[in-house]
PDB file of N, CA and C in Angstrom:
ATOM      1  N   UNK A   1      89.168  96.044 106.441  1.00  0.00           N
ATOM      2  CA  UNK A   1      88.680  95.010 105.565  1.00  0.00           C
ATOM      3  C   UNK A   1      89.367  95.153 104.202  1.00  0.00           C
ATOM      4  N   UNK A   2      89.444  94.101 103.671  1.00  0.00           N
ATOM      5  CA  UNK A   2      90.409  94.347 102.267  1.00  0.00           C
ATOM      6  C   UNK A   2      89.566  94.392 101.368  1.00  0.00           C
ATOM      7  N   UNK A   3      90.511  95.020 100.240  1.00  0.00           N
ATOM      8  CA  UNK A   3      89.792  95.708  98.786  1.00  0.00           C
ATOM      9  C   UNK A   3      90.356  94.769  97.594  1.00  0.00           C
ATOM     10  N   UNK A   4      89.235  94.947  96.686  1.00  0.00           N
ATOM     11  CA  UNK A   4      89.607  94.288  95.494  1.00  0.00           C
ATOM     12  C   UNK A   4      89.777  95.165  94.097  1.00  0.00           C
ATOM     13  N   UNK A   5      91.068  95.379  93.220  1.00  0.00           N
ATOM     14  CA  UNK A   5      90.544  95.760  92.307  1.00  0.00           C
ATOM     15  C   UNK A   5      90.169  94.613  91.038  1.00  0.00           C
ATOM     16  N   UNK A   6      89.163  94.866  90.478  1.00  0.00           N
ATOM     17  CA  UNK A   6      89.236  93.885  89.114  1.00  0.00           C
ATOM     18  C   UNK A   6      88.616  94.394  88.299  1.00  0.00           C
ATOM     19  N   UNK A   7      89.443  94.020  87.278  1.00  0.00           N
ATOM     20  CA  UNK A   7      89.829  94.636  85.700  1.00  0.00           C
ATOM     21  C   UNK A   7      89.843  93.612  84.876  1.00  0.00           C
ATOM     22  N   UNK A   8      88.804  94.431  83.504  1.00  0.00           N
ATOM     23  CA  UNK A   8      88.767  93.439  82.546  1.00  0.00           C
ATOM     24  C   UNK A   8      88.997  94.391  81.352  1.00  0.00           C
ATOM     25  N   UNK A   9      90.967  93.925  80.465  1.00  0.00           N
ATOM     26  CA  UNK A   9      91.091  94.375  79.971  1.00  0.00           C
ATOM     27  C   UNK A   9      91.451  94.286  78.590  1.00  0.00           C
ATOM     28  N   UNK A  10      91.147  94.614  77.529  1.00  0.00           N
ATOM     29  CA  UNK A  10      91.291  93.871  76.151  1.00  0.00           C
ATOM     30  C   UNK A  10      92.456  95.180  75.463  1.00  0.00           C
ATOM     31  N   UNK A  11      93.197  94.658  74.995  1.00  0.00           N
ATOM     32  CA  UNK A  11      94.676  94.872  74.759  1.00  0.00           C
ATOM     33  C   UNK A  11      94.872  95.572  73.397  1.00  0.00           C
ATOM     34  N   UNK A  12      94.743  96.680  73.033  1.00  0.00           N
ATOM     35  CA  UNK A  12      94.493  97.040  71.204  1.00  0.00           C
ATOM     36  C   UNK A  12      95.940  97.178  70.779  1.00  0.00           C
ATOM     37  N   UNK A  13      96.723  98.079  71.290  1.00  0.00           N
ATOM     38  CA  UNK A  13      97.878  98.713  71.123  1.00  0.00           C
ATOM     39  C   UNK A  13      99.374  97.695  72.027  1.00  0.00           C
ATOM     40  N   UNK A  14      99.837  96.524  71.914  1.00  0.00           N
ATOM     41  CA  UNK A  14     100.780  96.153  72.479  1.00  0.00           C
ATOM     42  C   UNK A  14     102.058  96.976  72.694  1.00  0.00           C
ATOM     43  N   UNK A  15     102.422  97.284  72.142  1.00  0.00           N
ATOM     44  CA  UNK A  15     103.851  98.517  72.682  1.00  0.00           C
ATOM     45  C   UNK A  15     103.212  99.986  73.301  1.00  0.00           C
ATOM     46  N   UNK A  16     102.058 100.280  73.371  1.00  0.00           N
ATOM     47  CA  UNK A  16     102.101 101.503  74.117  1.00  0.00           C
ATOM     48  C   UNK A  16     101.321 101.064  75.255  1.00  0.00           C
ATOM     49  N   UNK A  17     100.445  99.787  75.511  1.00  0.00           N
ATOM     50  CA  UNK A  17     100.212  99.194  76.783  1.00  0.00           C
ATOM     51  C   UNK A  17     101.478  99.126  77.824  1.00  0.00           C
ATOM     52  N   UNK A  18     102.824  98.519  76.662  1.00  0.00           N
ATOM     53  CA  UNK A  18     103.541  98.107  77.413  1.00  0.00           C
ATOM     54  C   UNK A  18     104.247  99.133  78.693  1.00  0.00           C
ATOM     55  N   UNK A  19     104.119 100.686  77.714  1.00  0.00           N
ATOM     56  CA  UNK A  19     104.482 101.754  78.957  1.00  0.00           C
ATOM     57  C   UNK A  19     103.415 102.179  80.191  1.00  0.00           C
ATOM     58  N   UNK A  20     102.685 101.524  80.056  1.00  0.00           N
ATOM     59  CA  UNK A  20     101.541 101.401  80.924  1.00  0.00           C
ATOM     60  C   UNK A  20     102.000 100.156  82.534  1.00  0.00           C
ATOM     61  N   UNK A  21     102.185  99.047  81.780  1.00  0.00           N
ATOM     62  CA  UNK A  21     102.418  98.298  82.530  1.00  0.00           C
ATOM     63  C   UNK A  21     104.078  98.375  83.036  1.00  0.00           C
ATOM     64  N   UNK A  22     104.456  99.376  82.582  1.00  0.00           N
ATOM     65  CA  UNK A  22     106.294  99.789  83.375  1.00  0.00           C
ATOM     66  C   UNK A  22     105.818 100.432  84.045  1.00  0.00           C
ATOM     67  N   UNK A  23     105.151 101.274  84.358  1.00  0.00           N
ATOM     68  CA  UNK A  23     104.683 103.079  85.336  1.00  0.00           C
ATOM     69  C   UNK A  23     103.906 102.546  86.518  1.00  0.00           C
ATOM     70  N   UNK A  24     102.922 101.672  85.985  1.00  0.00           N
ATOM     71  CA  UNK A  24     101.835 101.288  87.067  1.00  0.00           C
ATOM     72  C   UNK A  24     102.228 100.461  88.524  1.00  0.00           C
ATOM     73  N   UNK A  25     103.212  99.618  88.480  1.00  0.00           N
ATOM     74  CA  UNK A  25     103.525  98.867  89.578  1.00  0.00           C
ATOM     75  C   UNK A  25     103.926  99.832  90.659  1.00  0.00           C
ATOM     76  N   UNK A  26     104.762 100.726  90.499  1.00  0.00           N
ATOM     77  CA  UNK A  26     105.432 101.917  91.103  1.00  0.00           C
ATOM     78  C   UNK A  26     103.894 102.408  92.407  1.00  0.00           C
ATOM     79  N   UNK A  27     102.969 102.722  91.646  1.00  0.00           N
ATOM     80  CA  UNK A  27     101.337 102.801  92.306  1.00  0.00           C
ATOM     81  C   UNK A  27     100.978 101.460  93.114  1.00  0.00           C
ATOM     82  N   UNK A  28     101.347 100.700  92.598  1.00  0.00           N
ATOM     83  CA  UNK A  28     100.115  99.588  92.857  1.00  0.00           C
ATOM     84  C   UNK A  28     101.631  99.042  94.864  1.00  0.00           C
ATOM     85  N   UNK A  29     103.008  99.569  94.328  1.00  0.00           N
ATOM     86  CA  UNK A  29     103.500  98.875  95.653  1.00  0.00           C
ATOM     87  C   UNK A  29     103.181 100.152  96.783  1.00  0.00           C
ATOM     88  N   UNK A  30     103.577 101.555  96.100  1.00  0.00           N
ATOM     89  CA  UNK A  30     103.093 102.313  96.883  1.00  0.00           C
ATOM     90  C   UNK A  30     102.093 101.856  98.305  1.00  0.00           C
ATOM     91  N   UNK A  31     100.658 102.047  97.163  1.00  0.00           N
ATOM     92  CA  UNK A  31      99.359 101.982  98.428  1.00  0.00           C
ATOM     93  C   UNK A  31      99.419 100.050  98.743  1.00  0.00           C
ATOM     94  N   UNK A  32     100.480  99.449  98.509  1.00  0.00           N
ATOM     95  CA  UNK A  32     100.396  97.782  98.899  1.00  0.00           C
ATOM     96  C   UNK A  32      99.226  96.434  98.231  1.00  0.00           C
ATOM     97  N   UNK A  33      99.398  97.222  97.143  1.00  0.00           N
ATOM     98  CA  UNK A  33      98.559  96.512  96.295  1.00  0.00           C
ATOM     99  C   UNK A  33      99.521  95.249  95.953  1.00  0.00           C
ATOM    100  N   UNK A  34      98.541  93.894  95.957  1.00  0.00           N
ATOM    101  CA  UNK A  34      99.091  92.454  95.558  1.00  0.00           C
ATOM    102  C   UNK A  34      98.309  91.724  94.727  1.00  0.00           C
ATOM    103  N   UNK A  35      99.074  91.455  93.580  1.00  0.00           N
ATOM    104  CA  UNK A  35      98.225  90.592  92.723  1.00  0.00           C
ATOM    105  C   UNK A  35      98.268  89.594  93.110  1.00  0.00           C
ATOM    106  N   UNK A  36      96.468  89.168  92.609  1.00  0.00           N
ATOM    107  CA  UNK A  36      96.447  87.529  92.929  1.00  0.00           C
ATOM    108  C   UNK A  36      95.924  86.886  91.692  1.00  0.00           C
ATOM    109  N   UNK A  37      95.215  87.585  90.519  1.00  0.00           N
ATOM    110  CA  UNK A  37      95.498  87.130  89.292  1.00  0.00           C
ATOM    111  C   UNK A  37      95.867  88.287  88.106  1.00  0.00           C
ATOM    112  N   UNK A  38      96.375  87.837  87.090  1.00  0.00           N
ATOM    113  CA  UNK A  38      97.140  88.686  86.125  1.00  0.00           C
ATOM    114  C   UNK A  38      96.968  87.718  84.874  1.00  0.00           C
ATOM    115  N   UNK A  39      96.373  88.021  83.892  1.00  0.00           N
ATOM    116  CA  UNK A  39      96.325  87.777  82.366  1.00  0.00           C
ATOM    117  C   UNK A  39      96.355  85.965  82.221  1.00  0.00           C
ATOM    118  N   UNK A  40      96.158  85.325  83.594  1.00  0.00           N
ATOM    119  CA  UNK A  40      96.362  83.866  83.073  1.00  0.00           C
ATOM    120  C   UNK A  40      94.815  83.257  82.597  1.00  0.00           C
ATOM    121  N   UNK A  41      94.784  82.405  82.421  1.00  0.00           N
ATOM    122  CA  UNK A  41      93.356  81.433  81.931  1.00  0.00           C
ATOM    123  C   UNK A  41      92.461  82.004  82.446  1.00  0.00           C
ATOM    124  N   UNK A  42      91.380  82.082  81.620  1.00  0.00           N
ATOM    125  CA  UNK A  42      90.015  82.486  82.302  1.00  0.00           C
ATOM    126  C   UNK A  42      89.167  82.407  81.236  1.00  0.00           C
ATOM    127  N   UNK A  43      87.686  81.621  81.625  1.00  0.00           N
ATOM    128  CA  UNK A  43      86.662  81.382  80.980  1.00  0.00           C
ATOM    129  C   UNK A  43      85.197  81.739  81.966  1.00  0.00           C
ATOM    130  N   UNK A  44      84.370  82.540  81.096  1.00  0.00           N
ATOM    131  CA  UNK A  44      83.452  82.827  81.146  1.00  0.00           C
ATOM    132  C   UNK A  44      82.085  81.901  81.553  1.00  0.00           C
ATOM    133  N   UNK A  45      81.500  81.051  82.699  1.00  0.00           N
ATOM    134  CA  UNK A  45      81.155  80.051  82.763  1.00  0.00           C
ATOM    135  C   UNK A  45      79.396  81.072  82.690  1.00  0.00           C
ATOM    136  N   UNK A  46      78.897  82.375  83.126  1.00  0.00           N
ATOM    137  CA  UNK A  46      77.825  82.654  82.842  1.00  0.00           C
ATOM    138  C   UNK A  46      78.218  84.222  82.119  1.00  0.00           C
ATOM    139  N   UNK A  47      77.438  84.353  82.127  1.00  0.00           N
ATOM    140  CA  UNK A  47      77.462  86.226  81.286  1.00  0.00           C
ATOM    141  C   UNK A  47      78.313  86.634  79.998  1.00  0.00           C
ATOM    142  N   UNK A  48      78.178  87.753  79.695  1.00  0.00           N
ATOM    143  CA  UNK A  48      78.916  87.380  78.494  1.00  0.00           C
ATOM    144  C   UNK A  48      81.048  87.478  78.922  1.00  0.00           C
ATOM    145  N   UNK A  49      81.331  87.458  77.838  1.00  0.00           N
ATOM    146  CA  UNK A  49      82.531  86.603  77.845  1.00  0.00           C
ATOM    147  C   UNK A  49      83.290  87.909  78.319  1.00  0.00           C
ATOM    148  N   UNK A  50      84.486  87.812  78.700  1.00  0.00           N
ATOM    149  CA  UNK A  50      85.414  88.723  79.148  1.00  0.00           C
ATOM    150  C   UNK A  50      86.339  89.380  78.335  1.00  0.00           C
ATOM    151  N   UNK A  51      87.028  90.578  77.723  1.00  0.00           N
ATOM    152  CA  UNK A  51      88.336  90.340  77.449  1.00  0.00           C
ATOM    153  C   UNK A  51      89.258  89.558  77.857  1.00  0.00           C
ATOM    154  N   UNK A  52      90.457  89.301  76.982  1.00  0.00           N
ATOM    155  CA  UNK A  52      90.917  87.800  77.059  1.00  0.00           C
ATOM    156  C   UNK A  52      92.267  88.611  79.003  1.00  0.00           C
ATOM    157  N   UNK A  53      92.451  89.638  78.684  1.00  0.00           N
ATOM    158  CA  UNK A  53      93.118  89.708  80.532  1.00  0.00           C
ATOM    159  C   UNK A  53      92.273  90.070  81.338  1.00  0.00           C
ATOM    160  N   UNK A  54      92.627  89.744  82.417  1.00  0.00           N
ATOM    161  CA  UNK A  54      91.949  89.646  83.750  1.00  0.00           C
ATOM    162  C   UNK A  54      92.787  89.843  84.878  1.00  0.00           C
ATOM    163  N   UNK A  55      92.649  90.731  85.622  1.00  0.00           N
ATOM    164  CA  UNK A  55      93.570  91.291  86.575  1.00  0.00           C
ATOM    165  C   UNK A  55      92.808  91.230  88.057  1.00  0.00           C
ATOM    166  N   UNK A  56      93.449  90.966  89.222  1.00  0.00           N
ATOM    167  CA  UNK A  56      92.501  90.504  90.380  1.00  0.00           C
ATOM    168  C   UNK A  56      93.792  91.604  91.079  1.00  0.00           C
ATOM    169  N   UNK A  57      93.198  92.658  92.098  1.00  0.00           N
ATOM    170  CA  UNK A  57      94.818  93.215  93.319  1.00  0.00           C
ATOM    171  C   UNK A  57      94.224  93.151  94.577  1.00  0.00           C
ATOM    172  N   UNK A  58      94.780  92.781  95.519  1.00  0.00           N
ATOM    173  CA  UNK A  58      94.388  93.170  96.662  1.00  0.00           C
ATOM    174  C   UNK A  58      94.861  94.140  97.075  1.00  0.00           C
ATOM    175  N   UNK A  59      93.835  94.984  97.942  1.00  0.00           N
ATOM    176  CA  UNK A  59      94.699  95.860  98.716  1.00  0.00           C
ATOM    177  C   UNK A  59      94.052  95.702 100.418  1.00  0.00           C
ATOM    178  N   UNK A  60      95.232  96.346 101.264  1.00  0.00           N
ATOM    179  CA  UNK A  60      94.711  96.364 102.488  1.00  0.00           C
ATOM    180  C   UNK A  60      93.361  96.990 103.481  1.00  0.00           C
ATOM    181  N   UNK A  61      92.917  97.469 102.408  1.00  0.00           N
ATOM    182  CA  UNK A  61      91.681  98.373 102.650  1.00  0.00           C
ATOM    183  C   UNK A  61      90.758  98.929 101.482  1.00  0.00           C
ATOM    184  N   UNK A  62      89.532  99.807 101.240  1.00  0.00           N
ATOM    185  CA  UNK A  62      88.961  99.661 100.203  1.00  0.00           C
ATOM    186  C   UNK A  62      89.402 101.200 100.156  1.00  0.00           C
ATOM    187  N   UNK A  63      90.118 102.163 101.008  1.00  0.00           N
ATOM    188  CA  UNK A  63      90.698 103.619 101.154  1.00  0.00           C
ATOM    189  C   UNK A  63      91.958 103.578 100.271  1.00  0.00           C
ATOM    190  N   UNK A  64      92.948 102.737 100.733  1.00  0.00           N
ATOM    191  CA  UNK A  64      94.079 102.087  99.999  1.00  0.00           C
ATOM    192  C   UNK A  64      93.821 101.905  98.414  1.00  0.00           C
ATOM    193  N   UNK A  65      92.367 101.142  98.514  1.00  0.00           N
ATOM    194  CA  UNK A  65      92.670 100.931  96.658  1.00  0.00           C
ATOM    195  C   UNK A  65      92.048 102.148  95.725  1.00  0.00           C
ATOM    196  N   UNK A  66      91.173 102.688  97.038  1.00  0.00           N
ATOM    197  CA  UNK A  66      90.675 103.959  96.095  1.00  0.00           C
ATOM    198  C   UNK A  66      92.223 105.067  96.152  1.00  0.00           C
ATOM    199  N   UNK A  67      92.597 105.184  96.924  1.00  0.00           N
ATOM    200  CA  UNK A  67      94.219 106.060  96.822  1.00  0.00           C
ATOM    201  C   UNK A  67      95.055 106.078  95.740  1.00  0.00           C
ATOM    202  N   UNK A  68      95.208 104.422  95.982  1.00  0.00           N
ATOM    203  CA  UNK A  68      95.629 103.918  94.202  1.00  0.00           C
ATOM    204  C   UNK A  68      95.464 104.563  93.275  1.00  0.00           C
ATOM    205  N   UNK A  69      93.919 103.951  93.139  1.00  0.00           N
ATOM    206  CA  UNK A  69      93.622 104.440  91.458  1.00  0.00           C
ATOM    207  C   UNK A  69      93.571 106.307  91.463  1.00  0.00           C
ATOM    208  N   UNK A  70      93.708 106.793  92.434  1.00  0.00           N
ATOM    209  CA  UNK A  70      93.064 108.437  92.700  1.00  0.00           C
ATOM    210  C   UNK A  70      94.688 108.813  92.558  1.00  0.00           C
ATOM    211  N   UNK A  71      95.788 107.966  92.855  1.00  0.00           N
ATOM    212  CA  UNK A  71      97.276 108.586  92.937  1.00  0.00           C
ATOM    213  C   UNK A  71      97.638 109.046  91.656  1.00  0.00           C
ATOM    214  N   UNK A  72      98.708 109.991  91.566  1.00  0.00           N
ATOM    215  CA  UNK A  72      99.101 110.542  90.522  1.00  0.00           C
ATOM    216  C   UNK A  72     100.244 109.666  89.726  1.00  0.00           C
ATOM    217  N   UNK A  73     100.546 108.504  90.521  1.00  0.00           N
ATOM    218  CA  UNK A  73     101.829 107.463  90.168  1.00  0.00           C
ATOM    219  C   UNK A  73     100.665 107.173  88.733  1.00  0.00           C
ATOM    220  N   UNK A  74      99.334 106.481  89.809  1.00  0.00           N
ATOM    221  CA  UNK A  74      98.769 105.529  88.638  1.00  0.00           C
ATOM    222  C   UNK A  74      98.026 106.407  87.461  1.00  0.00           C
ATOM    223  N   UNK A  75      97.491 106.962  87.650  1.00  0.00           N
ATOM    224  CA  UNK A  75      96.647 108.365  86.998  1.00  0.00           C
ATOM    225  C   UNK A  75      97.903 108.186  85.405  1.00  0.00           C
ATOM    226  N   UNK A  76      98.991 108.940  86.130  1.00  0.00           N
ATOM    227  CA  UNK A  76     100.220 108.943  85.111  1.00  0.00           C
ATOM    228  C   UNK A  76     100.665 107.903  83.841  1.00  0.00           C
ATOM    229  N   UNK A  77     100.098 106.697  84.882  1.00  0.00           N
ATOM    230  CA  UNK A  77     100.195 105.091  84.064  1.00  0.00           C
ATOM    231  C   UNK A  77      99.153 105.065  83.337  1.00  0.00           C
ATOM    232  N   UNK A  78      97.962 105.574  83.770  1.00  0.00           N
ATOM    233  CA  UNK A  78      96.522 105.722  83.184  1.00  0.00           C
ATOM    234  C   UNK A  78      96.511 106.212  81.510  1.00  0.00           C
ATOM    235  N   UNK A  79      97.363 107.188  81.790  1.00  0.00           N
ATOM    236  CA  UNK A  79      97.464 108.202  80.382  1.00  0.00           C
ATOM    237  C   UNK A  79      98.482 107.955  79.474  1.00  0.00           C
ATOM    238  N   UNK A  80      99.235 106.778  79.847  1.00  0.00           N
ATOM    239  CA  UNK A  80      99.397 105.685  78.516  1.00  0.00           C
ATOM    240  C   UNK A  80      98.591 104.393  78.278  1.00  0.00           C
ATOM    241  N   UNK A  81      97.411 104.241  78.928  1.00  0.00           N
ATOM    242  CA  UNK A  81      97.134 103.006  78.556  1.00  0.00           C
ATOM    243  C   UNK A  81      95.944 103.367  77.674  1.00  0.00           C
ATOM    244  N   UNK A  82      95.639 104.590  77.799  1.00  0.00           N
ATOM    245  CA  UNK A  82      94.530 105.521  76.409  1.00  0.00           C
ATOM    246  C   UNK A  82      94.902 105.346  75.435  1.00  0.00           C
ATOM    247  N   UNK A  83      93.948 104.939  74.709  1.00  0.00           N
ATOM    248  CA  UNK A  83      94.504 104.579  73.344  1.00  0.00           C
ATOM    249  C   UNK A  83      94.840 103.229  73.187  1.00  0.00           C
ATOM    250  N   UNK A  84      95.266 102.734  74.112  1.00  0.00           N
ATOM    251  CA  UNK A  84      96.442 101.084  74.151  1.00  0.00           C
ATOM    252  C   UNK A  84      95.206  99.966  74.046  1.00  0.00           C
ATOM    253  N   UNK A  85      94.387  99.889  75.082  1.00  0.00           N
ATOM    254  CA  UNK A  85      93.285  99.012  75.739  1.00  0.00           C
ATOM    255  C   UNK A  85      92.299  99.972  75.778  1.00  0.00           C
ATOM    256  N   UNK A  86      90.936  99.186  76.248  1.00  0.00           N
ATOM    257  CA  UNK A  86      89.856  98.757  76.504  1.00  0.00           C
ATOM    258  C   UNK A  86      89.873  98.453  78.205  1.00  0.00           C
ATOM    259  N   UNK A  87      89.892  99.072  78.939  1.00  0.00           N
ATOM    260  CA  UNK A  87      89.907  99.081  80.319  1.00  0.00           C
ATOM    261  C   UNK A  87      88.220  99.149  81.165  1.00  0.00           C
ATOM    262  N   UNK A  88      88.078  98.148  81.678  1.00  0.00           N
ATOM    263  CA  UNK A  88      86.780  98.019  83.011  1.00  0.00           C
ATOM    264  C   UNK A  88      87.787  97.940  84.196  1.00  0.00           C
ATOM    265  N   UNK A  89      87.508  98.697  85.399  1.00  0.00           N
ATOM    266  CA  UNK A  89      88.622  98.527  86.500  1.00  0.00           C
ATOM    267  C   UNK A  89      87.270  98.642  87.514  1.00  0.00           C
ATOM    268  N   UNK A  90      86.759  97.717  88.348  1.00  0.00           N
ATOM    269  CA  UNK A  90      85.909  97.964  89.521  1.00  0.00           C
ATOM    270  C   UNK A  90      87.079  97.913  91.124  1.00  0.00           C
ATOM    271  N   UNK A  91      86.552  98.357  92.068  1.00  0.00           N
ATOM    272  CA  UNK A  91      87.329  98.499  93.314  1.00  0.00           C
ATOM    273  C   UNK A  91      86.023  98.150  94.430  1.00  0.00           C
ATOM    274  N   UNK A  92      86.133  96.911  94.925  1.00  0.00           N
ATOM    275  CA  UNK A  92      85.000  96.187  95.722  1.00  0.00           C
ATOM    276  C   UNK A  92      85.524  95.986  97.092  1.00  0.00           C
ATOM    277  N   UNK A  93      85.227  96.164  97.907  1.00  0.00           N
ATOM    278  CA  UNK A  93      85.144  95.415  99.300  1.00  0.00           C
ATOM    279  C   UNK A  93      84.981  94.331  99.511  1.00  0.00           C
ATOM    280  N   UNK A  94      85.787  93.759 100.260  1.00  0.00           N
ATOM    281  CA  UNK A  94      86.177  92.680 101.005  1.00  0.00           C
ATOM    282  C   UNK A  94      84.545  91.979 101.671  1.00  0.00           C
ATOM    283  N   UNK A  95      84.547  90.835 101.901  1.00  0.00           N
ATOM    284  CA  UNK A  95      83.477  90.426 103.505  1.00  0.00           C
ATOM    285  C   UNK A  95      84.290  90.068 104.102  1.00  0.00           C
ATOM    286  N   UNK A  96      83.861  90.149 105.315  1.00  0.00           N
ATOM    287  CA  UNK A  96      84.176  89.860 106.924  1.00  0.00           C
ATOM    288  C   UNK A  96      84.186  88.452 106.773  1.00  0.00           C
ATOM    289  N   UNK A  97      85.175  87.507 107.279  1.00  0.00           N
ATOM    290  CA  UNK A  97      85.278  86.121 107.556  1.00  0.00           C
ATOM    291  C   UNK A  97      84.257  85.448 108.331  1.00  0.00           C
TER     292      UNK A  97
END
């Protein structure tokens, strides 16, 4: 069953995010992670409001996306984005069709 990660992330530091977002893909093709949204439009229609990015990945399994975030590729990417952002990252399961 497939996995979701989603992340809601508000951006403090632009140039040391940016070594964040060079390191991390390296992880995310690894365990076959695919984005299906990334930093475009998004409005808050109940709850409170979001940071202004929003990140949606699939992965092929909910083992896969926990691997991910547990890998040392991303971990590595992790420890530049300290300091950079404001990071919420949940990892959800799929339903059955």
């Amino acid at each position: 069953m497939k996995a979701y990660w989603i992340a809601h992330v508000e951006v403090t530091d632009p140039e040391q995010y940016g070594e964040y977002t060079r390191r991390a893909p390296a992880a995310f093709a690894k365990y076959g992670g695919t984005f299906l949204a990334r930093g475009g439009r998004a409005q808050a229609m109940e709850g409170r409001a979001t940071p202004p990015r929003n990140v949606v990945i699939e992965f092929d399994s909910y083992e896969q996306a926990l691997a991910c975030y547990n890998s040392a590729e991303y971990q590595d990417a992790c420890g530049h984005r300290q300091g950079a952002a404001i990071a919420e990252v949940i990892i959800v399961e799929g339903c059955a069709p």
